[in-house]
Protein backbone atom coordinates (compact mmCIF):
# COMPACT_ATOMS: atom_id res chain seq x y z
CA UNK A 1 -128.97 -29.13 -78.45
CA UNK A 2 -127.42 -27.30 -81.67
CA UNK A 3 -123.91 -28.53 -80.50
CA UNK A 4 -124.89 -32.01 -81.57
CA UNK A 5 -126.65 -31.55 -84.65
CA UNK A 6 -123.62 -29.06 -85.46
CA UNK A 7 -121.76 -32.10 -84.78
CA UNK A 8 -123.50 -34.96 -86.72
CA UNK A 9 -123.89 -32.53 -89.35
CA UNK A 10 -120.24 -32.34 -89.21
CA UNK A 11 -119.68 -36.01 -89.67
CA UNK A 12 -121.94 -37.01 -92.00
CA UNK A 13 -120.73 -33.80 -94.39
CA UNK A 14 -116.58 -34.70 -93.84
CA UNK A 15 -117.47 -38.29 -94.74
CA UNK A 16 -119.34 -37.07 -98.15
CA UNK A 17 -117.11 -34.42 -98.78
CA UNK A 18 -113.46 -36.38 -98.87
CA UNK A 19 -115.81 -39.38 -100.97
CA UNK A 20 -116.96 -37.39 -103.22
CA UNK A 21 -113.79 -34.08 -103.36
CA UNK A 22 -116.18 -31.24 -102.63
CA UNK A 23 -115.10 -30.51 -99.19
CA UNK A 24 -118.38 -30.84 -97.77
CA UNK A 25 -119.30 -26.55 -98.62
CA UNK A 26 -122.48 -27.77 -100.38
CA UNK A 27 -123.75 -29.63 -97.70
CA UNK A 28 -123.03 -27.30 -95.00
CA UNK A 29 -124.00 -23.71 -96.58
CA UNK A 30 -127.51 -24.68 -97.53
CA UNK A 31 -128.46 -26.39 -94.04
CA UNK A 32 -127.22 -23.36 -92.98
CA UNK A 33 -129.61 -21.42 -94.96
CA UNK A 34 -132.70 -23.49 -94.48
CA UNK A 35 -132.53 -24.83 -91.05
CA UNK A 36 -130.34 -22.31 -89.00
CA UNK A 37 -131.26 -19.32 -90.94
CA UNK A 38 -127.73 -17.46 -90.60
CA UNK A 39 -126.99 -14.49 -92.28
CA UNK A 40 -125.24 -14.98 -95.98
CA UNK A 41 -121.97 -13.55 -95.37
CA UNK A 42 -121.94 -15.69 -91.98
CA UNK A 43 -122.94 -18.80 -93.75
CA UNK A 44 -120.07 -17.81 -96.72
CA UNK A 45 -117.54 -17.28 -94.17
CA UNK A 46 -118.31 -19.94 -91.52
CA UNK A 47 -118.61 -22.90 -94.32
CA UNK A 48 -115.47 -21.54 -96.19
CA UNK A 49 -113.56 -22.24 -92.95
CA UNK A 50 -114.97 -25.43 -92.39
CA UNK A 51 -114.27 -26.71 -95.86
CA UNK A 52 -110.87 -25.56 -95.19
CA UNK A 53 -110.45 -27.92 -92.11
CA UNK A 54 -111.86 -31.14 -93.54
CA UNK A 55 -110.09 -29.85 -96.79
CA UNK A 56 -106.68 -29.50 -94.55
CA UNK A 57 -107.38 -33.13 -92.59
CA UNK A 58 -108.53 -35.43 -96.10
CA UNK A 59 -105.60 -34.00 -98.33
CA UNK A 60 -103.22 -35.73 -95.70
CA UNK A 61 -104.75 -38.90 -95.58
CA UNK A 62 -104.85 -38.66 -100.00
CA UNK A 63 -101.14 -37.70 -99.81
CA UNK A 64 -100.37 -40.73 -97.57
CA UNK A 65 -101.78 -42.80 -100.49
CA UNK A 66 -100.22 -40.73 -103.19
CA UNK A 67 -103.13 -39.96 -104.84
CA UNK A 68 -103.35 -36.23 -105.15
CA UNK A 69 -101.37 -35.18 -108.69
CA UNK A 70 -99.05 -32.35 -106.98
CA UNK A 71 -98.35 -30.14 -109.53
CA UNK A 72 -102.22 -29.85 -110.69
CA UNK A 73 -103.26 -29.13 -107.10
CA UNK A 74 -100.77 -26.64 -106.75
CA UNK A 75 -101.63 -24.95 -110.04
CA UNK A 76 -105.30 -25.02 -108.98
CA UNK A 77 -105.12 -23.20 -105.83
CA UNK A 78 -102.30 -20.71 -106.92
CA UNK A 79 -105.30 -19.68 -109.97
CA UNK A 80 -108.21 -19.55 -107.65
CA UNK A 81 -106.33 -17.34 -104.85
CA UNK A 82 -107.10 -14.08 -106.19
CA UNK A 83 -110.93 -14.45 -106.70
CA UNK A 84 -110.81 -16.58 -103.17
CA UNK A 85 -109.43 -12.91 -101.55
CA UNK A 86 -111.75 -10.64 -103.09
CA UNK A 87 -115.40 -12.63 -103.42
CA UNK A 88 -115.69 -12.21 -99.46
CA UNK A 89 -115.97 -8.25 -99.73
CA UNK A 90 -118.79 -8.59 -102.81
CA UNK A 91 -121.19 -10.32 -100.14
CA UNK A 92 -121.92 -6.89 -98.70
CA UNK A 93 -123.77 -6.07 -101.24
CA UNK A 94 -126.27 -9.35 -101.46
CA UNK A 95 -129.50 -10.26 -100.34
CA UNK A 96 -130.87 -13.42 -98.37
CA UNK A 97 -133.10 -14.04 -101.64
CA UNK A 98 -130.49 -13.49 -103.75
CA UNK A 99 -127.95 -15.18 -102.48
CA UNK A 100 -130.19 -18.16 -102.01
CA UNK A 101 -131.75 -17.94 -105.64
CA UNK A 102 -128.41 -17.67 -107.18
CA UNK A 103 -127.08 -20.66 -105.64
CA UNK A 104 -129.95 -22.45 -105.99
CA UNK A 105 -129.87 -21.77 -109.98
CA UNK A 106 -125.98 -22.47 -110.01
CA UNK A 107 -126.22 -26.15 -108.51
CA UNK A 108 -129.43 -26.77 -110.84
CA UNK A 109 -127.28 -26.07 -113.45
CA UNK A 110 -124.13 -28.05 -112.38
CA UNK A 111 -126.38 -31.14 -111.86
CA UNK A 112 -127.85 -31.11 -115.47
CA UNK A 113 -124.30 -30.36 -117.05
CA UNK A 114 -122.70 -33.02 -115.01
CA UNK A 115 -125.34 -35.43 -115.78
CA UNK A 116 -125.07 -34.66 -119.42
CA UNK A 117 -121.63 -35.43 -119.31
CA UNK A 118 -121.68 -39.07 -117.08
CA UNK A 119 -124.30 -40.45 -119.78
CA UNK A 120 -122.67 -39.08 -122.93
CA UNK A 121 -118.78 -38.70 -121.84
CA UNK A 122 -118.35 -37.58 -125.25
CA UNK A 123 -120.23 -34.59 -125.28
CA UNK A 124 -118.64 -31.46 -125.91
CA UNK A 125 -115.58 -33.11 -126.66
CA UNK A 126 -115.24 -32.38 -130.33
CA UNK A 127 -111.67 -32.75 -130.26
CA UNK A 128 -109.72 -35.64 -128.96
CA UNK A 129 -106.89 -34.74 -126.44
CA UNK A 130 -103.18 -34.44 -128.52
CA UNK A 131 -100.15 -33.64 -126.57
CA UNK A 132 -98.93 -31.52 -129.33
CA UNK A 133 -101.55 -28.46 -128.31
CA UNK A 134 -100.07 -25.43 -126.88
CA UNK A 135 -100.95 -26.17 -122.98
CA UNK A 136 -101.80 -30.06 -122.88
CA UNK A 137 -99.74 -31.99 -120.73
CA UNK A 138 -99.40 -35.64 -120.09
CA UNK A 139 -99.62 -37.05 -116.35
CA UNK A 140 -98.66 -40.89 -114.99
CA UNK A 141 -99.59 -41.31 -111.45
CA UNK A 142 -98.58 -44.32 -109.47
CA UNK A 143 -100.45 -44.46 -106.29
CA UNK A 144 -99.09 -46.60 -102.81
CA UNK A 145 -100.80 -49.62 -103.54
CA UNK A 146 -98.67 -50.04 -106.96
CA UNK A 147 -102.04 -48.97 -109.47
CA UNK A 148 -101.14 -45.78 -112.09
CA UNK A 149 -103.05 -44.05 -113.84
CA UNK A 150 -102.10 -42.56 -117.46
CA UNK A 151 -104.28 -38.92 -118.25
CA UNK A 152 -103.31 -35.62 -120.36
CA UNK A 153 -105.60 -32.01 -119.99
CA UNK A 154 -105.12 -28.36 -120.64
CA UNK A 155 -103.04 -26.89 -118.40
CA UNK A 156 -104.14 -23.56 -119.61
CA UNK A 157 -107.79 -23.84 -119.72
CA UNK A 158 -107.87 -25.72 -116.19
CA UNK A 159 -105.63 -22.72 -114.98
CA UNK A 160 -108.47 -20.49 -116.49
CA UNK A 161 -111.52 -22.48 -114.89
CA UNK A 162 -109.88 -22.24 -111.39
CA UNK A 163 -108.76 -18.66 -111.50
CA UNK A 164 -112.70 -17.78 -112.08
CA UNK A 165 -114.06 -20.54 -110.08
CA UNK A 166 -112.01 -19.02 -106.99
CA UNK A 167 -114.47 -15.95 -107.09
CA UNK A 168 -117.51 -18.51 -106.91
CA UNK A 169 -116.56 -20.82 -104.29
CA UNK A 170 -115.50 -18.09 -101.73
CA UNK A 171 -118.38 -15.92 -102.26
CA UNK A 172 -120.94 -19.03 -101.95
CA UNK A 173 -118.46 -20.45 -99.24
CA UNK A 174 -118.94 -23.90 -100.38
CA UNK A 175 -115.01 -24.45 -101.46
CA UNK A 176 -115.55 -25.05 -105.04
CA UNK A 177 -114.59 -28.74 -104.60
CA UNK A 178 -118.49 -29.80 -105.44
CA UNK A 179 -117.48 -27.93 -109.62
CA UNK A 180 -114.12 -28.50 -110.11
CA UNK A 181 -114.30 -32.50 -109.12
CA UNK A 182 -116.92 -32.77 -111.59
CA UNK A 183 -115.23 -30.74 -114.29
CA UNK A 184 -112.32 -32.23 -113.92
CA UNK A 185 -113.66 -35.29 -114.90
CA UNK A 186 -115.89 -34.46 -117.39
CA UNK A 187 -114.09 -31.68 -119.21
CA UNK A 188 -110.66 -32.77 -118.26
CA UNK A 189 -110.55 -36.05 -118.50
CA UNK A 190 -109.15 -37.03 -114.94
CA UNK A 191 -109.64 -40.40 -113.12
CA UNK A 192 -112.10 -40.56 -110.17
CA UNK A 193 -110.33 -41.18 -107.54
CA UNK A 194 -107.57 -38.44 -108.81
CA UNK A 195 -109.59 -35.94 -109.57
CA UNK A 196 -111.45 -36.12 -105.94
CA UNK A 197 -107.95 -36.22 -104.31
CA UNK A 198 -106.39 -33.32 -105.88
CA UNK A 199 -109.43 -31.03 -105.82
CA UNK A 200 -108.80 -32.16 -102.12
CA UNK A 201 -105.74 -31.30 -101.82
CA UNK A 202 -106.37 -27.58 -103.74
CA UNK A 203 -109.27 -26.85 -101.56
CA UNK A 204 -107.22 -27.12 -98.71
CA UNK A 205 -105.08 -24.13 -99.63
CA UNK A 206 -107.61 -21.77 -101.28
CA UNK A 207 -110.13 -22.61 -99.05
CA UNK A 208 -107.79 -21.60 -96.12
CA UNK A 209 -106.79 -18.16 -97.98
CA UNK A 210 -110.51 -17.23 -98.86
CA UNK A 211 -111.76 -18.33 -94.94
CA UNK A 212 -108.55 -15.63 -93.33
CA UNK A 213 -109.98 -12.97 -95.35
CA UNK A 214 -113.97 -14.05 -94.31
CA UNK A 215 -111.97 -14.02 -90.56
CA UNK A 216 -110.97 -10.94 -90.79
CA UNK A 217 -114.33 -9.10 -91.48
CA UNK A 218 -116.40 -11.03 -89.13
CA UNK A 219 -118.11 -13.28 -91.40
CA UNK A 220 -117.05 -16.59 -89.28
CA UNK A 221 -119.42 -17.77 -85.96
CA UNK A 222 -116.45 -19.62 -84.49
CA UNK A 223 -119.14 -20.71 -81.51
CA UNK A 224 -121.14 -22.90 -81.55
CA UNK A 225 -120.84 -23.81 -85.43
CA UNK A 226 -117.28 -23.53 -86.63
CA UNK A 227 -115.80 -25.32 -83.40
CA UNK A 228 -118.97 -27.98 -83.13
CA UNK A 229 -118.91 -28.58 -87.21
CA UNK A 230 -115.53 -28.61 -87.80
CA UNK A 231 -115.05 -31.31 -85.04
CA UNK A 232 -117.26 -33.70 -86.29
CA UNK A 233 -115.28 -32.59 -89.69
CA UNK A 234 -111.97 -34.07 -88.67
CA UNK A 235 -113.78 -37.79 -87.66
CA UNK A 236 -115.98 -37.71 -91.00
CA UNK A 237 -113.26 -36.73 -93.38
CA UNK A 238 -111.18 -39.88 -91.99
CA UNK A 239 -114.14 -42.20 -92.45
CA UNK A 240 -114.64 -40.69 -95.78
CA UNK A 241 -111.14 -41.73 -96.85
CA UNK A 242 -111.36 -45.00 -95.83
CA UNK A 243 -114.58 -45.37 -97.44
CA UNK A 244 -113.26 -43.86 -100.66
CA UNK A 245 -111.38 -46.86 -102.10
CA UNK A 246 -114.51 -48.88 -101.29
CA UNK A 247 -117.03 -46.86 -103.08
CA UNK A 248 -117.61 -47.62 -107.15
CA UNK A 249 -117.05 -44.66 -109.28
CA UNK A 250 -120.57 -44.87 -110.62
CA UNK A 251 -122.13 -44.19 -107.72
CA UNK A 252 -119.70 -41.26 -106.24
CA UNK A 253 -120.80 -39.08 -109.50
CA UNK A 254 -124.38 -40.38 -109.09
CA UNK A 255 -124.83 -39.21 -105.47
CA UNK A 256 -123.00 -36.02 -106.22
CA UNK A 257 -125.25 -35.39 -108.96
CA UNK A 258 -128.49 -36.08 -106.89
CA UNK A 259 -127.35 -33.87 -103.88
CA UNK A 260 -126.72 -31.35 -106.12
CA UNK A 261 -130.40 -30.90 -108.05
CA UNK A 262 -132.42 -31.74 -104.40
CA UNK A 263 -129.89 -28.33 -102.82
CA UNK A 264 -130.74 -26.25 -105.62
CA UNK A 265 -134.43 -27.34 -106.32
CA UNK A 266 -134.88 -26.61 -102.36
CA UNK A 267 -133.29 -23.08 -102.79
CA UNK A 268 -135.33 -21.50 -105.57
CA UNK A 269 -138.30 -22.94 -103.83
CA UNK A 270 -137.23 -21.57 -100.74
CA UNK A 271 -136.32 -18.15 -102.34
């Protein structure tokens, strides 16, 4: 019976991932771990591919509504290529236990920073945004049903965050959607429902890049999980769009941030 739970945990992870922007990779790669017991670099390289698909399948659907900011996207996966090519070989050299604890410390940490940040938005912000700074640029988005949205970042520094973040979320396999959608909010200053469409949108191109190279050394089970998951992927990730526009911002962050501690908390326990 692993084809079905392969393909309800499909579905219920495509349908968070598009929601939320993480592609679903921090879902996936600890079930993996806890309940299936793969191997690391099979659990880095089967999840990678499978963030890539629901990744691939949401980004259209956030096009359609012209909400994914093009340029960012583009900008975002072009900086996270290299480490996305090169993390896959450094999983070789990693223990089960370490693999687990590491991840398990990383999300623990990404859960306390990004709850820092939703209760005090103005933490670590000790300079207000000015268009003037070397690197900031201004962005209006008008999305299909006629609502814009005015914002201004770093180009630089974002450039920066996703050129080393591509090293983390191809060796961990979870995409990197589930720490730059938070980020981008928090540090960057992008809307919601932006920021989870255009870490979409990236994903689906440096997720894609990192998951051929993870292909080509053997890290991928393409049966039962890859073709079983990444089924139920392509249903979830087209409920999760739908659901998108229905769900309060609020909660999106707060059920990110919860996921997040209860993954890690399990693996350091589990290590």
């Amino acid at each position: 019976m692993d084809w079905l739970w392969f393909l309800l945990l499909g579905i219920g992870t495509g349908c968070f991932g598009v929601i939320t922007g993480t592609g679903g990779g921090i879902i996936i790669v600890p079930v993996l771990l806890l309940l299936f017991n793969m191997e690391p670099t099979a659990v880095a390289g089967t999840s990678l591919a499978l963030v890539a698909v629901t990744s691939f399948s949401g980004s259209l659907a956030y096009l359609r509504k012209r909400l994914v900011d093009k340029r960012s996207g583009l900008m975002f996966a072009a900086a996270a290529l290299p480490g996305s090519v090169v993390a896959p070989f450094a999983l070789k050299v990693v223990t089960v236990d370490a693999f687990q604890g590491l991840l398990g410390l990383f999300l623990l940490f990404l859960a306390a920073y990004t709850l820092l940040k939703t209760l005090r938005p103005s933490w670590g912000n000790s300079e207000a945004s000015d268009p003037a700074t070397t690197g900031v640029q201004t962005r209006h988005i008008t999305v299909a049903s006629g609502e814009f949205f005015d914002y201004e970042f770093n180009e630089a520094l974002a450039a920066a965050f996703n050129f080393v973040l591509g090293f983390f979320s191809a060796f961990f396999g979870t995409g990197g959607g589930f720490i730059r959608m938070p980020v981008l909010i928090s540090m960057f200053g992008f809307p919601v429902r932006i920021a989870v469409a255009t870490s979409i949108f990236s994903l689906a191109i440096s997720a894609t890049a990192g998951a051929g190279v993870h292909a080509l050394l053997g890290h991928i089970d393409w049966y039962p999980t890859f073709i079983f998951v990444g089924l139920g992927l392509l249903v979830g990730s087209q409920i999760g769009v739908m659901l998108a526009s229905r769900t309060r911002n609020q909660w999106t962050m707060l059920l990110l941030i919860t996921l997040i501690a209860i993954m890690g908390a399990r693996l350091v326990f589990d290590t």
